[in-house]
Protein backbone atom coordinates (compact mmCIF):
# COMPACT_ATOMS: atom_id res chain seq x y z
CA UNK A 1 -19.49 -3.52 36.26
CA UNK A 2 -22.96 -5.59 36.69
CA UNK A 3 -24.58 -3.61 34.31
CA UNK A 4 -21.84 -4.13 31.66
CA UNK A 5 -22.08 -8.27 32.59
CA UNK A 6 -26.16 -7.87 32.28
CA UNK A 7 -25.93 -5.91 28.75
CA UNK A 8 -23.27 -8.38 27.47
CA UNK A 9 -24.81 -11.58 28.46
CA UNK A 10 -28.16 -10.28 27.63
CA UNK A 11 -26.75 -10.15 24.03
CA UNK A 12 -25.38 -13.51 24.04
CA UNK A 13 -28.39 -15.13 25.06
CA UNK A 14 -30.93 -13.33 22.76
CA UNK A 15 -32.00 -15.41 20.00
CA UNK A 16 -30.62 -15.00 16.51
CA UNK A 17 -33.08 -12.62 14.11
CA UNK A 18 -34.03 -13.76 10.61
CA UNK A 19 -30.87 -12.59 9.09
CA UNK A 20 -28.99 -14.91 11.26
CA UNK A 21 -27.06 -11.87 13.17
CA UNK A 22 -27.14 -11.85 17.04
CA UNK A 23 -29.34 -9.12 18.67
CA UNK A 24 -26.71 -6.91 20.89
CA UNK A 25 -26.99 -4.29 23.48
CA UNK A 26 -29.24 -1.51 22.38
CA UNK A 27 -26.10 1.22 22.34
CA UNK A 28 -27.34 5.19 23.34
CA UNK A 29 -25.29 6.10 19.67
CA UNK A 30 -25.70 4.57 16.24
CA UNK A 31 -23.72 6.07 13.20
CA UNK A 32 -24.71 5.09 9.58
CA UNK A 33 -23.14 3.12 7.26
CA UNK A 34 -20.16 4.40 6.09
CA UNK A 35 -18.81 1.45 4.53
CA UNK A 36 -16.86 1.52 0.79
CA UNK A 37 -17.49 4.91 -0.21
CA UNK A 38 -15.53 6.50 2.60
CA UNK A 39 -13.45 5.06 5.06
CA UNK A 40 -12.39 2.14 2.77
CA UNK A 41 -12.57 4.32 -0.81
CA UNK A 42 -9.53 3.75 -2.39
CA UNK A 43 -7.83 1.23 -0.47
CA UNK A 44 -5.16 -0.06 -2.33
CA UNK A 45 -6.43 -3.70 -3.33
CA UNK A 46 -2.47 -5.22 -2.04
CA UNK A 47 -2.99 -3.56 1.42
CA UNK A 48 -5.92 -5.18 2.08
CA UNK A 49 -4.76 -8.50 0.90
CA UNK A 50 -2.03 -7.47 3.64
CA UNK A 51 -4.59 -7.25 6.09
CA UNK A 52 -6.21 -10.19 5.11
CA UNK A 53 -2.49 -11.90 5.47
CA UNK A 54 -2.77 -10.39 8.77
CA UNK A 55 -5.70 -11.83 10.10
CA UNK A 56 -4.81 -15.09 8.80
CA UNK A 57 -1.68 -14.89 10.84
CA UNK A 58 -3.21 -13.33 14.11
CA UNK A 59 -5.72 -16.54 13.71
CA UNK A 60 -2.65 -19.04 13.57
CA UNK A 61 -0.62 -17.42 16.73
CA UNK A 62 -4.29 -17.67 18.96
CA UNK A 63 -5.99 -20.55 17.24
CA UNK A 64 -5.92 -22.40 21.28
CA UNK A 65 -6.90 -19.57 23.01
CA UNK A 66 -10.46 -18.51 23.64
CA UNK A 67 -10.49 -15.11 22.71
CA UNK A 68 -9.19 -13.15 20.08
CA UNK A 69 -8.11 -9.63 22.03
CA UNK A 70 -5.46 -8.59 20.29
CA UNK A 71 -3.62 -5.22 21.35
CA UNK A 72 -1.66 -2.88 18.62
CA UNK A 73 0.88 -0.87 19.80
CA UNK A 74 4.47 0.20 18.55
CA UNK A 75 7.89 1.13 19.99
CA UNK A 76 7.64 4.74 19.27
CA UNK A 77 4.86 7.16 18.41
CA UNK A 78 3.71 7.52 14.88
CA UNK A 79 4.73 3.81 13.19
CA UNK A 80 1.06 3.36 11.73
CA UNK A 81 -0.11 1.08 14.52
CA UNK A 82 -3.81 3.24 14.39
CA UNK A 83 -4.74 3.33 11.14
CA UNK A 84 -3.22 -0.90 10.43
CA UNK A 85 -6.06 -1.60 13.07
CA UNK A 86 -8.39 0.58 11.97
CA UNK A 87 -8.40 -0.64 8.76
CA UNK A 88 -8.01 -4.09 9.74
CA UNK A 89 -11.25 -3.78 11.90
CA UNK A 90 -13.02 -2.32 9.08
CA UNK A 91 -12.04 -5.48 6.75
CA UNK A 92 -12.86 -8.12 9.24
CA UNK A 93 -16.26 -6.05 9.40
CA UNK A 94 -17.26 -5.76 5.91
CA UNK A 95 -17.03 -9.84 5.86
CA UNK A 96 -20.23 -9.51 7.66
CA UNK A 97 -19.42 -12.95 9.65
CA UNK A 98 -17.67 -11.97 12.80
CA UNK A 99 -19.11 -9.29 15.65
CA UNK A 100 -15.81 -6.93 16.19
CA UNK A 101 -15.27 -4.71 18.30
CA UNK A 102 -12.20 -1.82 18.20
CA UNK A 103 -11.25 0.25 21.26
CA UNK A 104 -9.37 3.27 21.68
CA UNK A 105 -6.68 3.29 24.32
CA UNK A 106 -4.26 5.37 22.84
CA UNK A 107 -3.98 7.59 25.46
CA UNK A 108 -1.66 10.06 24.18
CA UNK A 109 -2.91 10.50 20.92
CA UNK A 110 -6.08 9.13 20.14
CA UNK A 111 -7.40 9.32 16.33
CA UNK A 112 -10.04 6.28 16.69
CA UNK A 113 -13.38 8.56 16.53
CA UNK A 114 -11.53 10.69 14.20
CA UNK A 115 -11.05 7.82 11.71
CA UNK A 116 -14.84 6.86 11.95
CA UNK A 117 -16.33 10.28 12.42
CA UNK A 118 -18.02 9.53 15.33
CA UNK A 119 -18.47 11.63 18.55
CA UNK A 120 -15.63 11.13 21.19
CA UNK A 121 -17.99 12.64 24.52
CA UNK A 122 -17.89 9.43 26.34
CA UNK A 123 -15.54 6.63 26.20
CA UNK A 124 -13.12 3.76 27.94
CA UNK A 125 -11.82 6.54 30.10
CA UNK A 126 -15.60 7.42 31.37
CA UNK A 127 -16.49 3.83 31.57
CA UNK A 128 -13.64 3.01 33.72
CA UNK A 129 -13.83 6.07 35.81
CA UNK A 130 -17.56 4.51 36.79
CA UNK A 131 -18.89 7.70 35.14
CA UNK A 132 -20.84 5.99 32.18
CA UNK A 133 -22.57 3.23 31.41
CA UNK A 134 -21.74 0.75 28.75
CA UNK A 135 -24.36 1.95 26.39
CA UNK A 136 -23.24 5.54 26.34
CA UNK A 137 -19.50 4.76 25.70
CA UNK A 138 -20.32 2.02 22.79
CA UNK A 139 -21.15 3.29 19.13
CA UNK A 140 -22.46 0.78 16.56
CA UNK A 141 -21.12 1.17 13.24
CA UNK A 142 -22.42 0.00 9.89
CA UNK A 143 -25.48 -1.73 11.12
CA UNK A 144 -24.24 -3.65 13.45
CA UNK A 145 -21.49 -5.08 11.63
CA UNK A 146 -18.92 -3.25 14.24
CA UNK A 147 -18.45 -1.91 17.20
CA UNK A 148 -16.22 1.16 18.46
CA UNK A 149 -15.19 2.82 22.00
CA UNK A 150 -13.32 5.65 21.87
CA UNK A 151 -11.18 7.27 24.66
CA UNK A 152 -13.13 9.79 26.06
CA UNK A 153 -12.45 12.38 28.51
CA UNK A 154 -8.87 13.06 28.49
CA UNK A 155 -7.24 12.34 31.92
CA UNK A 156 -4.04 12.74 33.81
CA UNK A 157 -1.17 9.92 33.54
CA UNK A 158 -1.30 9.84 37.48
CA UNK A 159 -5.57 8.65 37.02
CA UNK A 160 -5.20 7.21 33.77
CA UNK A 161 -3.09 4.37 34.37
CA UNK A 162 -4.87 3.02 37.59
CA UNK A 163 -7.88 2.75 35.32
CA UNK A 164 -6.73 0.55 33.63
CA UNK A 165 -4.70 -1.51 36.22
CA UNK A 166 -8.02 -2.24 37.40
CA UNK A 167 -10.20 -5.01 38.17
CA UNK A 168 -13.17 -2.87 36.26
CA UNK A 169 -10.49 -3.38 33.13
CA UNK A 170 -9.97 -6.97 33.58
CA UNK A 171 -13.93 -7.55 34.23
CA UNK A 172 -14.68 -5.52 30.87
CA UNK A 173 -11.57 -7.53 28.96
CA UNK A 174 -13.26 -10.69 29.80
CA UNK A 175 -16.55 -9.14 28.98
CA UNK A 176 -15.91 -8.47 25.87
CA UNK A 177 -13.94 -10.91 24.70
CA UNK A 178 -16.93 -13.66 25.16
CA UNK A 179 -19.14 -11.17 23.29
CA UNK A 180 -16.92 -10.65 20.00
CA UNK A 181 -15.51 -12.23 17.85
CA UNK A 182 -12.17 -10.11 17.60
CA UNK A 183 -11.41 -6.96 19.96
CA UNK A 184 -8.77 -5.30 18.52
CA UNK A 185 -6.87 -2.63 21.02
CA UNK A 186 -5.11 0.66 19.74
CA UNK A 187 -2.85 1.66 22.32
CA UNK A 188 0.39 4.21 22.82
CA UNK A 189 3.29 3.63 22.11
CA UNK A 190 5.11 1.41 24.80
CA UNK A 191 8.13 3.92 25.25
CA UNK A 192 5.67 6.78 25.68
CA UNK A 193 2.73 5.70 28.08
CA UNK A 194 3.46 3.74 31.32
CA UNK A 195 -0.32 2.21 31.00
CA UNK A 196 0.32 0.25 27.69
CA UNK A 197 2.00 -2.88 29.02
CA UNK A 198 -0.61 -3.30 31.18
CA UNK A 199 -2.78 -3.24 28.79
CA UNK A 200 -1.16 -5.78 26.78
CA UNK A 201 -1.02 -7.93 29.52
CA UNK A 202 -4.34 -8.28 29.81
CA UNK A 203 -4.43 -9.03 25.54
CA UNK A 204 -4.57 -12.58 24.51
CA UNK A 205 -1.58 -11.52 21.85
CA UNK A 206 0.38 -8.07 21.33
CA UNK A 207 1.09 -6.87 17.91
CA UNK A 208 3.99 -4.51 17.71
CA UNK A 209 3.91 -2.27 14.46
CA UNK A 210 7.54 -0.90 13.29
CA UNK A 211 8.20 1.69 10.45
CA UNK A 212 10.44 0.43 8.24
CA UNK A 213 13.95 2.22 8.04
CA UNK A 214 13.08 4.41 11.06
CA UNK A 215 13.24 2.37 14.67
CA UNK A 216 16.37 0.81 15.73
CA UNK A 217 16.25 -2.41 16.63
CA UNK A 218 17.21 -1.56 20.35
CA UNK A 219 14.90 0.49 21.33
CA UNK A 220 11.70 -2.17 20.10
CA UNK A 221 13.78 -4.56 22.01
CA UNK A 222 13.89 -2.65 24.81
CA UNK A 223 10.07 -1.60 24.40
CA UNK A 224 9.09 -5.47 23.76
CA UNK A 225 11.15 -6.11 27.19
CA UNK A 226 8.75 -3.92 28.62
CA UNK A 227 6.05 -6.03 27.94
CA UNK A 228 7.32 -9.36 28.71
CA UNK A 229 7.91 -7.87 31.78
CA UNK A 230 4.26 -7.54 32.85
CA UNK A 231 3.42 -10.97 30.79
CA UNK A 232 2.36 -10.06 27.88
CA UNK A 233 2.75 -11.81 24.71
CA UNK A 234 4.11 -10.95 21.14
CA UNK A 235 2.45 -12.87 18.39
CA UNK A 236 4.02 -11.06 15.84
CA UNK A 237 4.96 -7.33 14.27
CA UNK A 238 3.94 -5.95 11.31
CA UNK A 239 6.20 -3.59 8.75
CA UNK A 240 5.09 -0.63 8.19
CA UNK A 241 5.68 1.37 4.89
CA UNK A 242 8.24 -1.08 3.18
CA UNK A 243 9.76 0.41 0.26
CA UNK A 244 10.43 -1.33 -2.78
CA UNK A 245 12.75 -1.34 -5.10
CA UNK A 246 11.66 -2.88 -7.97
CA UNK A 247 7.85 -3.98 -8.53
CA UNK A 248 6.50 -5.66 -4.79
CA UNK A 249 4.70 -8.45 -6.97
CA UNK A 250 8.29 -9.16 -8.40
CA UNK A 251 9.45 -9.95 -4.49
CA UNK A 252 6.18 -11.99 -4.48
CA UNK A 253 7.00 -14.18 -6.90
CA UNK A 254 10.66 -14.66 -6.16
């Protein structure tokens, strides 16, 4: 893991260039901007307020803590947890202000590279497993403006989860969360992969994301028990495709 600490504290240290942005490690892979016209086009100007709303909140539950790690996850599979922390990453990217970084744990069914069309050949997994190096796992995105690690070479439960009930995981946690600003974590769903609460253990908050209408409220209590269990923390859930009745900026004014 030295040569993650060296690349990571090499970027922290750098001076600042005339733009005011912080030089970072010089990543193998570097996708263009894809910005607005693709993986944003046509976002619904309320969801993004949403997310907005959401970072606001995530802020509040953390505002002591000295990193912002925050791990998505969900009861069950498909709730939405990927693409609310995709999309939140992107948002908290295009503000230009804060270095972010997303990472793609989901073992079971990862979508990450998918989302951002870029190449899944190396990732966590691999840099875990000691078989890459930091800059062949990490892809800049937009310029700089964010970061992503995808999964990478699909592994076994049995090898999976010691990877990342390692110390190599906790070393690159703490790694990363002095470099960025936010590190947001796409994991499994806690009923479905045995390496997710460790995972959000070693989060500074959990956020648990819950389809409206579809997951009884036992079995996300018994999946947040799960958690709590290894230490992690909740800082909040978010509801996933609400439906409403009559016009949602009626229920906002009411």
């Amino acid at each position: 893991m030295s040569k993650i600490f060296d690349a990571l504290r090499k970027a922290e240290t750098a001076k600042k260039t005339g733009s005011g942005k912080v030089l970072r490690p010089k990543p193998a892979k570097r996708v263009s901007s894809r910005g607005e016209t693709s993986f944003m086009k046509g976002l619904d100007k309320d969801f993004r307020r949403s997310l907005l709303n959401l970072r606001n909140a995530i802020d509040s539950e953390i505002k002591n803590r000295d990193s912002r790690v925050v791990m998505f996850t969900s009861a069950v599979g498909g709730e939405g947890k990927t693409m609310i922390s995709a999309y939140l990453a992107r948002v908290l990217a295009l503000g230009e202000v804060d270095r972010v970084l997303i990472i793609d744990c989901a073992v079971n069914n990862p979508q990450l590279h998918d989302l951002f069309g870029v190449s899944n050949e190396k990732g966590i997994l691999d840099l875990l497993s000691g078989e890459a190096e930091l800059s062949e796992v990490i892809t800049v995105l937009d310029e700089g403006v964010m970061d992503i690690i995808t999964i990478g070479t699909t592994r076994s439960a049995d090898i999976t989860q010691p990877l990342f009930n390692s110390e190599r995981m906790k070393s690159f946690i703490n790694a990363v969360a002095e470099h960025y600003d936010y590190v947001l974590i796409d994991t499994s769903a806690i009923l479905e992969a045995p390496e997710t609460p460790i995972i959000g253990a070693l989060s500074t908050g959990i956020v648990i994301v819950v389809e409206a209408g579809r997951t009884k409220r036992e079995v996300i209590k018994r999946a947040m028990t799960m958690i709590e269990k290894l230490d992690g923390e909740f800082i909040g859930s978010v509801l996933n495709k609400k439906k409403y009745y009559i016009p949602e900026f009626i229920y906002r004014r009411v």
